[in-house]
Protein backbone atom coordinates (compact mmCIF):
# COMPACT_ATOMS: atom_id res chain seq x y z
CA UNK A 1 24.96 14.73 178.84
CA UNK A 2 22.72 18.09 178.47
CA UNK A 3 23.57 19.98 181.73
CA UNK A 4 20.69 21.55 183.47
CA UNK A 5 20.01 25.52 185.01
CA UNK A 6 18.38 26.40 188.38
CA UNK A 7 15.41 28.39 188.09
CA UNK A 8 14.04 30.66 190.99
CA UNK A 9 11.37 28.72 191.79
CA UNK A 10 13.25 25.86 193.22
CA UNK A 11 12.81 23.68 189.38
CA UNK A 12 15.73 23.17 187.33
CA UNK A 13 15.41 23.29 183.55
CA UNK A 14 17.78 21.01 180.78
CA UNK A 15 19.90 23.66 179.24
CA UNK A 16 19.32 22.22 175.70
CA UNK A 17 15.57 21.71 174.16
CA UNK A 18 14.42 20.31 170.88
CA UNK A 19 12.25 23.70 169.25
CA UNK A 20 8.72 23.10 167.13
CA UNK A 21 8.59 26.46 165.99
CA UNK A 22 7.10 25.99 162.03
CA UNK A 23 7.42 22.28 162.21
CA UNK A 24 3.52 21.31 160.41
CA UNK A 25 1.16 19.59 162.85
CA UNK A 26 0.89 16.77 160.63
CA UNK A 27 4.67 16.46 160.48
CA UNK A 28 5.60 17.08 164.19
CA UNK A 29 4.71 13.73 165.58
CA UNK A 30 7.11 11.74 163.80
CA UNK A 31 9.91 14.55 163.52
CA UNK A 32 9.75 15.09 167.74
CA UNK A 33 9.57 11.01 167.59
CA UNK A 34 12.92 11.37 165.74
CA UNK A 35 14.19 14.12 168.52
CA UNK A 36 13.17 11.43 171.26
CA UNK A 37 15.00 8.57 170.15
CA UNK A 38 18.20 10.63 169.59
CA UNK A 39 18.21 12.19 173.13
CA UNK A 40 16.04 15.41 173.39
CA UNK A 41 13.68 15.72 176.66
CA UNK A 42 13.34 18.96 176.88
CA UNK A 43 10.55 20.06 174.48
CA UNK A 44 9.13 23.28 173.35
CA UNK A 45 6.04 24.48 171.70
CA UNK A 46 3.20 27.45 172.02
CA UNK A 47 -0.11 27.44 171.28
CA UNK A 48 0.44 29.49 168.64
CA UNK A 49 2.50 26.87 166.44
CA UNK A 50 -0.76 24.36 166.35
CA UNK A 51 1.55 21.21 166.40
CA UNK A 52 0.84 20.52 170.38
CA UNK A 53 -0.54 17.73 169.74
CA UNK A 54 1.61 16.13 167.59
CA UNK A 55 4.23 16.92 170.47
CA UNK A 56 1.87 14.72 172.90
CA UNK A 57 1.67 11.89 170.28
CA UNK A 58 5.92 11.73 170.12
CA UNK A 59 6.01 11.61 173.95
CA UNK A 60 2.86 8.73 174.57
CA UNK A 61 4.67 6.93 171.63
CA UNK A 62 8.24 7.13 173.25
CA UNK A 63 6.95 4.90 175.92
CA UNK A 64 9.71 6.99 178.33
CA UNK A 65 7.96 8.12 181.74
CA UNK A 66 6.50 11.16 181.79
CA UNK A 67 8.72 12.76 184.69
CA UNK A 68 11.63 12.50 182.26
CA UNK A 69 10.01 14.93 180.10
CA UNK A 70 10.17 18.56 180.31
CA UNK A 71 7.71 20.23 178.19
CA UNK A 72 7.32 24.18 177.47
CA UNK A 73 4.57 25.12 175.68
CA UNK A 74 3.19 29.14 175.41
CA UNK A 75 0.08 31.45 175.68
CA UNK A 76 -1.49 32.59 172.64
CA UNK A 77 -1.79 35.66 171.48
CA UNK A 78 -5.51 36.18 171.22
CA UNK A 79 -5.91 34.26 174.80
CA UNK A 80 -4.66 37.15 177.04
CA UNK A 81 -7.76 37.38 179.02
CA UNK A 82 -8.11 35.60 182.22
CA UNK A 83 -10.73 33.59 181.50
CA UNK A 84 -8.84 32.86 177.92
CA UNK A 85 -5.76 32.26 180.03
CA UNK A 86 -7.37 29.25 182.11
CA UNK A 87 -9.39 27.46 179.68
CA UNK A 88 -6.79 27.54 177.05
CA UNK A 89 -3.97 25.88 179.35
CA UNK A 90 -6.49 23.45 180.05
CA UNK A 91 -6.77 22.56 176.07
CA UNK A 92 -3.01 22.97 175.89
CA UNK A 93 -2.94 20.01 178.08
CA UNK A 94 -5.80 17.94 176.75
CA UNK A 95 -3.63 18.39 173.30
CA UNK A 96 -0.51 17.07 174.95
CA UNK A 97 -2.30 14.51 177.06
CA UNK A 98 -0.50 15.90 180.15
CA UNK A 99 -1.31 15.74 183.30
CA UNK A 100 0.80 18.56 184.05
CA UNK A 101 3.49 21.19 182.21
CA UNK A 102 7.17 22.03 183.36
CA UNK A 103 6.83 25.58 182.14
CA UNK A 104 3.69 27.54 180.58
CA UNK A 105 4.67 31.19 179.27
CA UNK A 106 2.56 34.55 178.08
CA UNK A 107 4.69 34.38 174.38
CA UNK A 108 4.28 38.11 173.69
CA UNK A 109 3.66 40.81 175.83
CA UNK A 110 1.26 42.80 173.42
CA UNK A 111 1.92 46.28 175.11
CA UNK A 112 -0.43 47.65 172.25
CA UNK A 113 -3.19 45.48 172.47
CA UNK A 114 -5.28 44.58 175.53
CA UNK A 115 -5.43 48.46 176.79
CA UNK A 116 -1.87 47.88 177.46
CA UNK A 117 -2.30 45.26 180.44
CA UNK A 118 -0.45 42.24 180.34
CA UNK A 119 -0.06 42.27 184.52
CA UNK A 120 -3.91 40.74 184.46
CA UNK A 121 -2.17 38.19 182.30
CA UNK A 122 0.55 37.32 184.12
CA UNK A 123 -1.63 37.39 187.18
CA UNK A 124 -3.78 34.40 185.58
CA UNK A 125 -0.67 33.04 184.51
CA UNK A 126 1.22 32.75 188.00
CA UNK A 127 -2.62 31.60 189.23
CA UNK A 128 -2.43 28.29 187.42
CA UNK A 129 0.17 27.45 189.61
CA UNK A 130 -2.21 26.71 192.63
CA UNK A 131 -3.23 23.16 191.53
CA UNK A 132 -0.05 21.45 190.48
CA UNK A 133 -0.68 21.00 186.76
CA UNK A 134 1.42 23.67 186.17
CA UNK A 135 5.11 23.39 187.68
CA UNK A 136 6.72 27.26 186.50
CA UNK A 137 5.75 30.09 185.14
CA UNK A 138 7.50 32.56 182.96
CA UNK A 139 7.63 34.89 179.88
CA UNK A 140 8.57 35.41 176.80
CA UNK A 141 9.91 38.13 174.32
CA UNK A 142 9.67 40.47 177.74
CA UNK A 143 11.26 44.16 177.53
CA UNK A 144 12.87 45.66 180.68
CA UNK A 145 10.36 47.96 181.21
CA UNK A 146 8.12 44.59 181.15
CA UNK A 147 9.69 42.88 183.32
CA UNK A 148 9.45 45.85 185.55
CA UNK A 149 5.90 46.33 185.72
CA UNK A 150 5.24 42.71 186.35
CA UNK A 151 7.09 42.16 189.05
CA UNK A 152 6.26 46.10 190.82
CA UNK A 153 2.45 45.26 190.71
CA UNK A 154 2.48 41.47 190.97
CA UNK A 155 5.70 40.68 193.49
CA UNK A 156 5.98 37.47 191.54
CA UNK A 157 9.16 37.22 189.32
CA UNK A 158 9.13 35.00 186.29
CA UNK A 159 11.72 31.79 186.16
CA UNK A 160 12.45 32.82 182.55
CA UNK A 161 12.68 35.06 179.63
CA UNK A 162 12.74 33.80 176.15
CA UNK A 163 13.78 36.25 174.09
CA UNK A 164 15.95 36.13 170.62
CA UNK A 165 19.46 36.27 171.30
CA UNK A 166 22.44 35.21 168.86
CA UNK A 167 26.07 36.25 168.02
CA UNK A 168 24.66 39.10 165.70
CA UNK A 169 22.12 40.25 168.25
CA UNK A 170 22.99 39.81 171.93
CA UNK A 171 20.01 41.60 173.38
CA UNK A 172 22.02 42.35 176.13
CA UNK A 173 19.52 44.98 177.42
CA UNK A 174 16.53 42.40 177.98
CA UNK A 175 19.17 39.73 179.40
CA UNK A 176 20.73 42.25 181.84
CA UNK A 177 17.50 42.90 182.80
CA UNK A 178 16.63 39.12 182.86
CA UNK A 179 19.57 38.07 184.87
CA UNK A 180 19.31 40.99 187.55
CA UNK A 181 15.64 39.56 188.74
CA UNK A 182 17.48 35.83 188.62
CA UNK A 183 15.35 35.31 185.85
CA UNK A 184 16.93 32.15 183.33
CA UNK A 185 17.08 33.31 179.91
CA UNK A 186 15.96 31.44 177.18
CA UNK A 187 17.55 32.36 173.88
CA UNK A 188 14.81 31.38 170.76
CA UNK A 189 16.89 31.80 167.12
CA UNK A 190 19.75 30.53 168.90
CA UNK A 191 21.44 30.40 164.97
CA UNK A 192 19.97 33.62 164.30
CA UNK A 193 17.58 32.25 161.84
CA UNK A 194 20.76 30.53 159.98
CA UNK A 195 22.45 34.28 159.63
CA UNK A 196 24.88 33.54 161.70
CA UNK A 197 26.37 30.06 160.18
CA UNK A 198 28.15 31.59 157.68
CA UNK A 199 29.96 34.16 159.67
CA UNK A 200 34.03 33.38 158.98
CA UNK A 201 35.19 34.16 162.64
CA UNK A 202 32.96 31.91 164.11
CA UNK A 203 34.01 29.74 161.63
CA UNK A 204 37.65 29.97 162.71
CA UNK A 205 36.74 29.24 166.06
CA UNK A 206 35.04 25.58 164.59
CA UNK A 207 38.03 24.77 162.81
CA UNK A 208 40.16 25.24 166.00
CA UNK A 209 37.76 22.75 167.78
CA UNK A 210 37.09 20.33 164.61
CA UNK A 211 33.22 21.54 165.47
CA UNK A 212 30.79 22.48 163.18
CA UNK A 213 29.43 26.01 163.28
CA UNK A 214 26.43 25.91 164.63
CA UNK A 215 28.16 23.62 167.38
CA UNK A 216 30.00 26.57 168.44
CA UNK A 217 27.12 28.88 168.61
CA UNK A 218 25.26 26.39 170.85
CA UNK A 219 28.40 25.94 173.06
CA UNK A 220 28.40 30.03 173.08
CA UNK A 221 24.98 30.04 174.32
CA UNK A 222 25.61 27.30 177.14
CA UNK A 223 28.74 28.97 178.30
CA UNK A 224 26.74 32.47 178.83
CA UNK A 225 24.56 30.41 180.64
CA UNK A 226 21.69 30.58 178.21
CA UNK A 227 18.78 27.73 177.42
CA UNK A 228 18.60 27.05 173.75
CA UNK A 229 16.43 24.79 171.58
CA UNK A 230 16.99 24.31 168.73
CA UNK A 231 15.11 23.11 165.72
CA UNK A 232 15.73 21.22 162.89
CA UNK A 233 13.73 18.18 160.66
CA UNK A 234 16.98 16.76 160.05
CA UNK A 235 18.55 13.25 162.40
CA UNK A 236 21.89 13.87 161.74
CA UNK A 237 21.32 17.59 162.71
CA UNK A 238 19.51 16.55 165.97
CA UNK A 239 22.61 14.39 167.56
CA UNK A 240 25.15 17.00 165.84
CA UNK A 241 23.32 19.99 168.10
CA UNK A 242 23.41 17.48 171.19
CA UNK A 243 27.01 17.08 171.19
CA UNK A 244 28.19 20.73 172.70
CA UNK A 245 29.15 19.54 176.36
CA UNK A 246 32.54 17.73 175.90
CA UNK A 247 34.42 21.14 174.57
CA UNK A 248 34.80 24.78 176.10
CA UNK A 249 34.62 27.67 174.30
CA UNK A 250 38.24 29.90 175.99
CA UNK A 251 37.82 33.21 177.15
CA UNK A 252 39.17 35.04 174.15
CA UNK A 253 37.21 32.77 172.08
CA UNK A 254 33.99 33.97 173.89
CA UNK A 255 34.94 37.50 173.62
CA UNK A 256 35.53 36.84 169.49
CA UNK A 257 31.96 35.75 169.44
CA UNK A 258 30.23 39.03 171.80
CA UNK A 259 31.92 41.01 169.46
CA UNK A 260 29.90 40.10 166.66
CA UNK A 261 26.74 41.61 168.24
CA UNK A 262 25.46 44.06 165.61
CA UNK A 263 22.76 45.62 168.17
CA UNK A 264 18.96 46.13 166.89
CA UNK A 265 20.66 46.10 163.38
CA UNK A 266 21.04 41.96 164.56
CA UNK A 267 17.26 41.57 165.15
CA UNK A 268 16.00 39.06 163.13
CA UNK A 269 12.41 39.15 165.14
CA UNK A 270 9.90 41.89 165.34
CA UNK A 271 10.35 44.12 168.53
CA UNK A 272 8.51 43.25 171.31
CA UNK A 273 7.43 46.97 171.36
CA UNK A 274 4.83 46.94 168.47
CA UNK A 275 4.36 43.26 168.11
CA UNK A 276 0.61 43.34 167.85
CA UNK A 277 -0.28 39.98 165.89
CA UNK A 278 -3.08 38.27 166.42
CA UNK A 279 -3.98 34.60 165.14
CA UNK A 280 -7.46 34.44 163.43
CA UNK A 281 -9.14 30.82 164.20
């Protein structure tokens, strides 16, 4: 049974999610379908990955009640206005057919675009709250010195971070920084874009457990008290990554797997720092 994490608003959040991130829109409603029926309810998406809607058709289709759902989805790039901000979470949810969302985050913070003011954004953000369709706000891919400013001008403290975190980049800075505000984190390339699967001591530490790689690096991620969704097209791959609650990592086993952390060297992402992308259309 996927184990769920508090959040600082009061919510709780399921600890393991079923990722969209490059799944095609004309693919995602059957492959999410195919998440459903083996167990996922915790969903994620973004704007950005144009597939919302296929998202929406898995969960109508399901026929499960809405309020077993918990459904992330995240502000586009080019939508960073305020006025951007509120009409585009209102097409976010017209894609999904939700009335509401668990969890609506700004995906990038763009320090480089925008004259440098994502606060305006999060302020928009944290005012969609007001009417109930939105249940929690957060960020993602937020620096410290992000974090900082948010919370300094706004007061209002995001429930979560997702950031890229893996073995072979730990990002400890941004999680430190995460964790002392209470903030969850939510680690996105939980596999480190596959990197990781082939590294031999994590390897040893599957063969102890008769668990399959990537197993392990999920049950890492749970034990540091991380969210994680991960993605894959594939059903067998779906249960496999389900099945990381009836085994513990031990201590020196944990400690095995930190030690792997290669530092920025590990970044598999671009830095949050000069990530300027835009979307055209």
């Amino acid at each position: 049974m996927v184990t769920t994490v508090a959040l600082n608003d009061g919510t709780a959040i399921p600890q393991l999610g079923f990722g969209t991130y490059l799944i095609p829109a004309e693919q995602t409603g059957i492959i999410v379908g195919k998440a459903i029926e083996a167990g996922y309810r915790h969903i994620d998406t973004a704007q950005m990955y144009g597939n919302e809607e296929g998202v929406g058709q898995a969960i109508a289709a399901s026929g499960i009640e809405r309020k077993d759902f918990y459904v992330t989805s995240k502000l586009n790039n080019g939508n960073h206005q305020a006025d951007d901000v509120r009409r585009t979470f209102d097409e976010t949810l017209t894609k999904l057919g939700l009335e509401y969302l668990d969890l609506f985050l700004i995906h990038w913070p763009l320090p480089m675009l925008y004259g440098g003011d994502f606060v305006s954004t999060w302020k928009a953000l944290v005012g969609l709250l007001t009417d109930g369709r939105l249940r929690t706000a957060g960020v993602s891919n937020f620096e410290p010195a992000h974090l900082e400013r948010i919370i300094d001008e706004t007061g209002v403290v995001p429930a979560v971070n997702q950031i890229e975190a893996h073995p072979y980049f730990a990002n400890d800075g941004a999680r430190q920084a995460s964790l002392s505000h209470g903030i969850v984190v939510e680690a996105w390339s939980p596999l480190g874009q596959g990197a990781v699967l082939s590294d031999p001591e994590i390897a040893k530490v599957a063969a102890d457990h008769e668990k399959s790689v990537s197993q392990i690096i999920l049950r890492w991620h749970v034990q540091r008290g991380d969210v994680v969704f991960p993605k894959t097209t594939r059903p067998e791959r779906m249960d496999e990554n389900l099945q990381v609650f009836d085994f513990s990592l031990t201590a020196d086993q944990m400690r095995a797997i930190d030690a792997l952390d290669r530092g920025e060297v590990g970044r598999v992402g671009p830095h949050p720092n000069d990530f300027d992308y835009v979307p055209i259309g």
